[in-house]
N, C-alpha and C. Protein backbone atom coordinates (compact mmCIF):
# COMPACT_ATOMS: atom_id res chain seq x y z
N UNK A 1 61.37 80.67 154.37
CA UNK A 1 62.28 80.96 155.45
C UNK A 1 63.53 81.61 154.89
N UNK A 2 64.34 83.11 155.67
CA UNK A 2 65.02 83.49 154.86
C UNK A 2 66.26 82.91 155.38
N UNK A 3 67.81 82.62 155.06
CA UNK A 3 68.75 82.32 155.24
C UNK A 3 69.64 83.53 155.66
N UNK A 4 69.50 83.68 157.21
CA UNK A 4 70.43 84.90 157.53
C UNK A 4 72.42 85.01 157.45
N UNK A 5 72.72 83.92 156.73
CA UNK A 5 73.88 83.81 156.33
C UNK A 5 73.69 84.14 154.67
N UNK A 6 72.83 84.99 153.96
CA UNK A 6 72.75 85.39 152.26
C UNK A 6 74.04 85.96 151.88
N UNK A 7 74.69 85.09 151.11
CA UNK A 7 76.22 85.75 150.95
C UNK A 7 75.86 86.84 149.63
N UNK A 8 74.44 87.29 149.06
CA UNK A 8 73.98 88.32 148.53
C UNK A 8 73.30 88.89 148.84
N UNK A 9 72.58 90.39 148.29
CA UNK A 9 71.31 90.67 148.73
C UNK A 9 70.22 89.64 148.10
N UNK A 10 68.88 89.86 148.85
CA UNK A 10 67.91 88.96 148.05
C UNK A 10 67.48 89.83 146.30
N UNK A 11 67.37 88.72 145.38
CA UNK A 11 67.16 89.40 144.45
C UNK A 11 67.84 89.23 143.31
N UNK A 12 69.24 89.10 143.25
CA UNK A 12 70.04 88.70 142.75
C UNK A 12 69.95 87.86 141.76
N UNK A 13 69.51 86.68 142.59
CA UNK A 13 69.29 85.61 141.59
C UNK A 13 68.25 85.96 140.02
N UNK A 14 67.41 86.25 140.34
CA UNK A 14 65.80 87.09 139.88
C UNK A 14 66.61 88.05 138.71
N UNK A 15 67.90 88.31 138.86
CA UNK A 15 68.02 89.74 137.47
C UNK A 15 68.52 88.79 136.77
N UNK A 16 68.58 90.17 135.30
CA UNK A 16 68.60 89.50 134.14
C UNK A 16 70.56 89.14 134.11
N UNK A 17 71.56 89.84 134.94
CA UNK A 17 72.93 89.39 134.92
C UNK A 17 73.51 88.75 136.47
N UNK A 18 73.32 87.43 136.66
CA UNK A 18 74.00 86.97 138.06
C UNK A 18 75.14 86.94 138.39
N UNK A 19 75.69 88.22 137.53
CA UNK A 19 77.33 88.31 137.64
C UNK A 19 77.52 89.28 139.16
N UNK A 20 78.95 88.59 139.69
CA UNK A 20 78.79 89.49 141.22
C UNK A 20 80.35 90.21 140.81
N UNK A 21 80.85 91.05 141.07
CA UNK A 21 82.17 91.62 141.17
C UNK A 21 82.81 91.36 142.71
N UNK A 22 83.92 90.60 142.83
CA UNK A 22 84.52 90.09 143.97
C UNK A 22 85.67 90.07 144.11
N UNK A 23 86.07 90.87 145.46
CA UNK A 23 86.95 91.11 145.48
C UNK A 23 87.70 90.56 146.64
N UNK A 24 88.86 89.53 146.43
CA UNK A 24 89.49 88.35 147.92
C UNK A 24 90.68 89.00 148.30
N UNK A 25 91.36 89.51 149.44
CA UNK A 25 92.43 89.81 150.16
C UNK A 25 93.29 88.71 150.85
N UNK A 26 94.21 88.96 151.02
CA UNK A 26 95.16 87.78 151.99
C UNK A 26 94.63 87.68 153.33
N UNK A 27 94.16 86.74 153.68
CA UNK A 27 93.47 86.40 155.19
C UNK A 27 94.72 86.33 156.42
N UNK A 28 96.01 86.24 155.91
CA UNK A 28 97.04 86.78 156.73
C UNK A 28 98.00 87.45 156.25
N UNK A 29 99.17 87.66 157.09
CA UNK A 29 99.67 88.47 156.58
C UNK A 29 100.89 87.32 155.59
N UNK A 30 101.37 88.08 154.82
CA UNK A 30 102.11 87.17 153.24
C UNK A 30 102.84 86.48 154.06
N UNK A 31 103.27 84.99 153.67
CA UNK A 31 103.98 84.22 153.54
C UNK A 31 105.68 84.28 152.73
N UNK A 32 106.68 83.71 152.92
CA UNK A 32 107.30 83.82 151.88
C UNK A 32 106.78 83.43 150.26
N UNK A 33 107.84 84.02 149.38
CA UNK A 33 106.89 84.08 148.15
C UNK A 33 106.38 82.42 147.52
N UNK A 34 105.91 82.22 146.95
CA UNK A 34 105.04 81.22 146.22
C UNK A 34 104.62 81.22 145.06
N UNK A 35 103.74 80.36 144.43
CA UNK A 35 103.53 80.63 143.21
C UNK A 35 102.28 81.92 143.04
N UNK A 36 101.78 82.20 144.19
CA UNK A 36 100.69 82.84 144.07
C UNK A 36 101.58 83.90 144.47
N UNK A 37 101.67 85.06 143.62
CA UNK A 37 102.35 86.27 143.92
C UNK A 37 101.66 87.59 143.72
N UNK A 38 100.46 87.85 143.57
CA UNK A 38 99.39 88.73 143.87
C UNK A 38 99.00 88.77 145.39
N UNK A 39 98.87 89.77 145.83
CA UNK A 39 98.32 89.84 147.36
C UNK A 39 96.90 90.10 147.10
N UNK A 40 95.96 90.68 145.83
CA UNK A 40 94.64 90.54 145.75
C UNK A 40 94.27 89.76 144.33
N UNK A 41 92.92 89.60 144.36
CA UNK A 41 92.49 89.41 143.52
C UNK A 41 91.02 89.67 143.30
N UNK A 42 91.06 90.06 142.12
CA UNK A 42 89.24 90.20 141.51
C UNK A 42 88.92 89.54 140.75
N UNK A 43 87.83 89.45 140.97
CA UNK A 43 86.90 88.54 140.27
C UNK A 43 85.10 88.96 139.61
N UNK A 44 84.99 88.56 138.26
CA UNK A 44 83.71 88.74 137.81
C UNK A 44 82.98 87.07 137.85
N UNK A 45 82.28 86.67 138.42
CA UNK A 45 81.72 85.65 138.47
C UNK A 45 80.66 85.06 138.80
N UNK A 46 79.32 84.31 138.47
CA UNK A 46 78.35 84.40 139.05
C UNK A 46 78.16 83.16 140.32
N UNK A 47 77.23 83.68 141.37
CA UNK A 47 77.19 83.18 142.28
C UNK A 47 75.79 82.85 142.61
N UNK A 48 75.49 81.84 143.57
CA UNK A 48 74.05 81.13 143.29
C UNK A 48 73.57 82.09 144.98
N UNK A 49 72.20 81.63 145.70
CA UNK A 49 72.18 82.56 147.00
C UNK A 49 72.80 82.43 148.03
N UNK A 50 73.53 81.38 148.20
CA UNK A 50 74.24 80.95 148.91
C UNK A 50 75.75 81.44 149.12
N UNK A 51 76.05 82.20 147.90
CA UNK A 51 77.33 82.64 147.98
C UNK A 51 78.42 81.41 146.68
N UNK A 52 77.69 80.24 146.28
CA UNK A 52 79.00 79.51 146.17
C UNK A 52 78.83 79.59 144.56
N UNK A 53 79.85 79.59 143.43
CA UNK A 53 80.08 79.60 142.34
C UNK A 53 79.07 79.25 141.61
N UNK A 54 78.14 79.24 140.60
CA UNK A 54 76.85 78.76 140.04
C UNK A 54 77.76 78.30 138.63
N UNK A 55 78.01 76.69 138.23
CA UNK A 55 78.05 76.05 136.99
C UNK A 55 77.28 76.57 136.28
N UNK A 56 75.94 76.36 136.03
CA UNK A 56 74.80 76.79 134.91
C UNK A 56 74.87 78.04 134.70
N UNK A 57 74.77 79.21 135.36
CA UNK A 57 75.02 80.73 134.90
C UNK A 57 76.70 80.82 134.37
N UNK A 58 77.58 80.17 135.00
CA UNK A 58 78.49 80.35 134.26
C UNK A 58 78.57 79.90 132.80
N UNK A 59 78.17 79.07 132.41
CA UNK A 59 77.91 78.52 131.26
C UNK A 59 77.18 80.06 130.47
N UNK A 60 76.19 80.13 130.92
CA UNK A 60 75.26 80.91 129.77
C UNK A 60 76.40 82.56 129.82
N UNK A 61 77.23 82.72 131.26
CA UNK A 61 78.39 83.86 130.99
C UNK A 61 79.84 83.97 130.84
N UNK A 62 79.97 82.77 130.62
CA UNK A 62 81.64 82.35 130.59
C UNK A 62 82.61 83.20 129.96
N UNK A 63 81.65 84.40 129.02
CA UNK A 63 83.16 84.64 128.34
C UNK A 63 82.97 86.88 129.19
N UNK A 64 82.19 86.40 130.16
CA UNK A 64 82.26 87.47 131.06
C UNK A 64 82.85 87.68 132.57
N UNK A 65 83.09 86.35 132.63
CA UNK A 65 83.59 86.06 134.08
C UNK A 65 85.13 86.50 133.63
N UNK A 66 85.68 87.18 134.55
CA UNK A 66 87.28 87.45 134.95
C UNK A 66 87.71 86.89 136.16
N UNK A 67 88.76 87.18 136.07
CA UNK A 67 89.96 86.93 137.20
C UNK A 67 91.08 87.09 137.36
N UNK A 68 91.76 88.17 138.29
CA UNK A 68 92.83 88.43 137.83
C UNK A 68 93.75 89.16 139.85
N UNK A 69 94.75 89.34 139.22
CA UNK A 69 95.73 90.07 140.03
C UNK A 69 95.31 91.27 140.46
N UNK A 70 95.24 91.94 141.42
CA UNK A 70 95.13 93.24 141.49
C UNK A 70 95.74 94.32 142.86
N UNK A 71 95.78 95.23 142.48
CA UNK A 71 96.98 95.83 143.09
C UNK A 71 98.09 96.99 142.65
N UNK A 72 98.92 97.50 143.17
CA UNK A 72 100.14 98.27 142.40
C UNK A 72 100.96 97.59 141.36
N UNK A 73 101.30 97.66 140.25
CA UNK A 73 101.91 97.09 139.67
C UNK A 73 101.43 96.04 138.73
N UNK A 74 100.39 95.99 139.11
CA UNK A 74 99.79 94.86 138.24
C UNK A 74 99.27 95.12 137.16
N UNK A 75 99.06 96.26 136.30
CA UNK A 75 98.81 96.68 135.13
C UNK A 75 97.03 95.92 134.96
N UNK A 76 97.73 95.78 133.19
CA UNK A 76 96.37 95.44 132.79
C UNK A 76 95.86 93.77 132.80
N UNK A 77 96.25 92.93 134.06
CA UNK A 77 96.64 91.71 133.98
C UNK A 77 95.08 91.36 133.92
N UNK A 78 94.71 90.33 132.74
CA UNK A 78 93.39 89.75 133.23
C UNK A 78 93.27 88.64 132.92
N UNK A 79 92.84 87.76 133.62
CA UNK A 79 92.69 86.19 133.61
C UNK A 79 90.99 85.84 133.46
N UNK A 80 90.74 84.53 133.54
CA UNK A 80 89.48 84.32 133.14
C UNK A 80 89.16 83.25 134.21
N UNK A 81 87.69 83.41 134.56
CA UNK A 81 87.41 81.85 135.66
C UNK A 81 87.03 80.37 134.61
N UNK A 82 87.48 79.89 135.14
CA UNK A 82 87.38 78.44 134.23
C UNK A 82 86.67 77.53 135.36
N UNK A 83 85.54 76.24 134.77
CA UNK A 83 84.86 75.40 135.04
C UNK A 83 85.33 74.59 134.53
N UNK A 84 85.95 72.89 134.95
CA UNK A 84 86.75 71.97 134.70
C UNK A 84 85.58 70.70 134.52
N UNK A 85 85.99 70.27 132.89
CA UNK A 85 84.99 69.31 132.89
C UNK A 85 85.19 68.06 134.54
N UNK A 86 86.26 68.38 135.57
CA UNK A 86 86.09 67.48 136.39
C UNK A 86 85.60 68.17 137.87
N UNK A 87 84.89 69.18 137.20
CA UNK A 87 83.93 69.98 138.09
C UNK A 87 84.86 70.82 139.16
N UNK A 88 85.80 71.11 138.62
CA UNK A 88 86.71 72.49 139.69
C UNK A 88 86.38 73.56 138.93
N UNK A 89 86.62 74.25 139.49
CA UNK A 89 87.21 75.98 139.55
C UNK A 89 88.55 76.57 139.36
N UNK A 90 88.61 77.02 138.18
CA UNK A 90 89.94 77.48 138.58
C UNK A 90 89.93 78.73 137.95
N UNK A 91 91.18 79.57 138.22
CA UNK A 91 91.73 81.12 138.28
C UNK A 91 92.70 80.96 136.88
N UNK A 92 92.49 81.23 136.17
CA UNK A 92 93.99 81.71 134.83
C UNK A 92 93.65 82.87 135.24
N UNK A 93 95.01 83.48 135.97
CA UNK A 93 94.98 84.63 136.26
C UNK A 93 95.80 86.01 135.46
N UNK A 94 96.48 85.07 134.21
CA UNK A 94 97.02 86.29 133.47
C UNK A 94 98.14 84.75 132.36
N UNK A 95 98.02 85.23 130.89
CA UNK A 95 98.46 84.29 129.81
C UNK A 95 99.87 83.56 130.53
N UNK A 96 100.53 84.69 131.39
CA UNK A 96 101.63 83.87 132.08
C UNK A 96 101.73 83.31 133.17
N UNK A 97 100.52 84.05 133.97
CA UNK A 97 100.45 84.14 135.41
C UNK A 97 100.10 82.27 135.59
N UNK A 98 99.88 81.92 136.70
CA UNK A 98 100.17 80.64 137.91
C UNK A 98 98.10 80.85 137.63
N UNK A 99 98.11 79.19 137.44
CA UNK A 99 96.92 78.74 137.40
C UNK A 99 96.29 78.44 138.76
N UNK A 100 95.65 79.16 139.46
CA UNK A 100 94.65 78.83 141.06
C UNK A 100 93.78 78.05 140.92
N UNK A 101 93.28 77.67 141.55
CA UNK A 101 92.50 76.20 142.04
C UNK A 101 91.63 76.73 143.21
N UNK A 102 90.37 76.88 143.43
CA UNK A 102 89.69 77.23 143.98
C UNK A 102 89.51 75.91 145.18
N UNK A 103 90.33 75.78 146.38
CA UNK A 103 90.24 74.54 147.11
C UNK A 103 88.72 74.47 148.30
N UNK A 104 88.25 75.83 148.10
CA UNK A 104 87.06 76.26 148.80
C UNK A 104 86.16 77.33 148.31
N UNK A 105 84.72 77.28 147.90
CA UNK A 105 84.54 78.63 147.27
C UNK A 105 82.88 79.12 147.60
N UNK A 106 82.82 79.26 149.00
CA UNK A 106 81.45 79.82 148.88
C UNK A 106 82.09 81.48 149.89
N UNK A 107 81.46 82.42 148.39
CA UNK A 107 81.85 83.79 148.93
C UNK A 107 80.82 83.88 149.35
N UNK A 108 81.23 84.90 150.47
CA UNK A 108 80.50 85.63 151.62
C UNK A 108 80.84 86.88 152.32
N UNK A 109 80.37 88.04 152.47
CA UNK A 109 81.34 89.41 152.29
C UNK A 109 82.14 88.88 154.16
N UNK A 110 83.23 89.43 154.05
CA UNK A 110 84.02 88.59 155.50
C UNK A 110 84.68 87.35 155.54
N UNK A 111 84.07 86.52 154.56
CA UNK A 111 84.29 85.09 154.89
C UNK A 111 86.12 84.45 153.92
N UNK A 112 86.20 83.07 154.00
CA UNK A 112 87.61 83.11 153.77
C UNK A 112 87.24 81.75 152.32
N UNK A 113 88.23 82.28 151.19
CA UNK A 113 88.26 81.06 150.48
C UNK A 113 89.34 80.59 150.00
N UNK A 114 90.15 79.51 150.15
CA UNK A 114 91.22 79.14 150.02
C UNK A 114 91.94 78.74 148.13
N UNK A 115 92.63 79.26 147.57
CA UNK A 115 93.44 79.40 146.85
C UNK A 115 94.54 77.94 146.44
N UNK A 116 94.58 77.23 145.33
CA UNK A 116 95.94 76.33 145.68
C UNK A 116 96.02 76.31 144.69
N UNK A 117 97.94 76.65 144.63
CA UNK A 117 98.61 77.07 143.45
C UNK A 117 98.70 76.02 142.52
N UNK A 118 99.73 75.49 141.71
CA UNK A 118 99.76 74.36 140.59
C UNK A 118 101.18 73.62 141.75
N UNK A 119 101.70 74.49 142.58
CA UNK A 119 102.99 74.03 143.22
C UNK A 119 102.87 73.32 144.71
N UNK A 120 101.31 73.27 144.70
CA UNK A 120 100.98 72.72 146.23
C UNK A 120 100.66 73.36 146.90
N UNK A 121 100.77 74.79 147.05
CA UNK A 121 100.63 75.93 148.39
C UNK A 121 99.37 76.34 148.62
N UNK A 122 98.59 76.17 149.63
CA UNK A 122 97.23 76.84 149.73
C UNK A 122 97.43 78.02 150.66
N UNK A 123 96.50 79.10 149.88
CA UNK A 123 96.67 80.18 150.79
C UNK A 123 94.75 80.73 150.79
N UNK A 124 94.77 81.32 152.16
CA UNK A 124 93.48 81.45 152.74
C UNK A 124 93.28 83.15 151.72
N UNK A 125 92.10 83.29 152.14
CA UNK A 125 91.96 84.76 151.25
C UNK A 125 90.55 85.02 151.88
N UNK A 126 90.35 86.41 152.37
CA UNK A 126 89.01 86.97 153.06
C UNK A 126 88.60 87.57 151.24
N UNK A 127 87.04 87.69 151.76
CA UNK A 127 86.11 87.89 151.15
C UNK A 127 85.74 89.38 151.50
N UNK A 128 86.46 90.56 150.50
CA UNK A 128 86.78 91.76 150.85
C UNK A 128 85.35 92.45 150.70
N UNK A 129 84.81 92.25 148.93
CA UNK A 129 83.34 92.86 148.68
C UNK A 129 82.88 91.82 147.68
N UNK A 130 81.55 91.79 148.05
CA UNK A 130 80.47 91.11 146.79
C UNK A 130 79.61 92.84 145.86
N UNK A 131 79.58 92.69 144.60
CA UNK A 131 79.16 93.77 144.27
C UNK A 131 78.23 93.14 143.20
N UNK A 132 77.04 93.22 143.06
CA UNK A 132 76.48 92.38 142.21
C UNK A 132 75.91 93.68 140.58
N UNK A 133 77.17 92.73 139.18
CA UNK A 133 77.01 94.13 138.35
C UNK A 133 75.52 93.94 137.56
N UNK A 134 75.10 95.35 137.45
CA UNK A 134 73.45 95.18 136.78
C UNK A 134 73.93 94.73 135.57
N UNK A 135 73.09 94.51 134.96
CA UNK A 135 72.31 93.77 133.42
C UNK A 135 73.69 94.63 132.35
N UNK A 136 73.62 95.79 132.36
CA UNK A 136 74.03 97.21 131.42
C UNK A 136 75.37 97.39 132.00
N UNK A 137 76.04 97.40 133.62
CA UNK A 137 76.39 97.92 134.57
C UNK A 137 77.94 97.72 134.17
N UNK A 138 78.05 98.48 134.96
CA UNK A 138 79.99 99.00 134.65
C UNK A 138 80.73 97.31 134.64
N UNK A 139 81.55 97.98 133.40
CA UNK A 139 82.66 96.66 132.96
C UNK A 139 83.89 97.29 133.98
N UNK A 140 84.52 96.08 134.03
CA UNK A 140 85.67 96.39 134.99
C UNK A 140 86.74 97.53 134.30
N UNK A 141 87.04 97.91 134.92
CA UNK A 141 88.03 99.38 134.72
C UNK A 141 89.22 99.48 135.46
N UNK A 142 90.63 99.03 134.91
CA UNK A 142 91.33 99.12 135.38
C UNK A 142 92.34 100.42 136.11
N UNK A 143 92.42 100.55 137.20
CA UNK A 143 92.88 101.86 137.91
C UNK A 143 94.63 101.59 138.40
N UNK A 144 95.02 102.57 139.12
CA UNK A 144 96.46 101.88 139.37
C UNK A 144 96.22 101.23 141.10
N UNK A 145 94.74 101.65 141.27
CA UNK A 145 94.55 101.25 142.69
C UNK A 145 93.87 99.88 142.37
N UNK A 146 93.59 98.95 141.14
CA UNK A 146 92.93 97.69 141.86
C UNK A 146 92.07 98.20 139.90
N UNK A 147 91.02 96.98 140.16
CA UNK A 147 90.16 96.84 139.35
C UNK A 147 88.74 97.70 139.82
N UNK A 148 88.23 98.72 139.24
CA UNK A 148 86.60 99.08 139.70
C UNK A 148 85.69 98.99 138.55
């Protein structure tokens, strides 16, 4: 039976890299400022069919997963996704940048996943694109428009 909510295409799972390229927007419009001071963010990370973060593939790709700021101004900022031996998620989003906390995380292209800073603040974030990178397939490339 297929699951017409597939926060991937089918298939995904099946290749030889379950890394997805993801990209989250502000689900409203900004708040005053906070610790989270990026209005986007990208992400390299693998995801199971369901859309939600996969522990075990991260393991076997951990030192391929990113995460970071993205946007004008944001240079070459890159952070890494981290798996918490107390089973969170979190965002180091740059050596100086504000540590995120993944308070919700099943991506879905549209859908919303919530963000919470180290200072208390949760902020919602839409689910802009899932891009799932091949085996060989383009490393992230920083532009002055965002990460591609």
């Amino acid at each position: 039976m297929t699951n017409p909510s597939r926060a991937i295409p089918r298939g995904l799972t099946e290749a030889a890299n379950p890394l997805v390229h993801i990209r989250i927007e502000p689900a409203f419009p900004r708040k005053p400022a906070s610790a989270m001071t990026a209005d986007s963010y990208e992400l390299i990370a693998p995801l199971d069919p369901d859309g939600h973060l996969d522990a075990a593939a991260w393991f076997d790709h951990r030192n391929a997963c990113r995460a970071g700021p993205c946007g004008p101004g944001k240079g070459d900022e890159r952070g890494r996704l981290i798996y918490t031996c107390k089973r969170r998620w979190m965002l180091l989003t740059a050596p100086d940048g504000p540590v995120l906390h993944l308070a919700s995380h099943r991506f879905v292209e549209r859908g919303t996943v919530v963000l919470a800073a180290s200072d208390g603040t949760f902020r919602p974030f839409r689910v802009a694109r899932l891009q799932p990178l091949q085996p060989s397939g383009p490393q992230l490339r920083r532009t002055r428009h965002g990460v591609h």
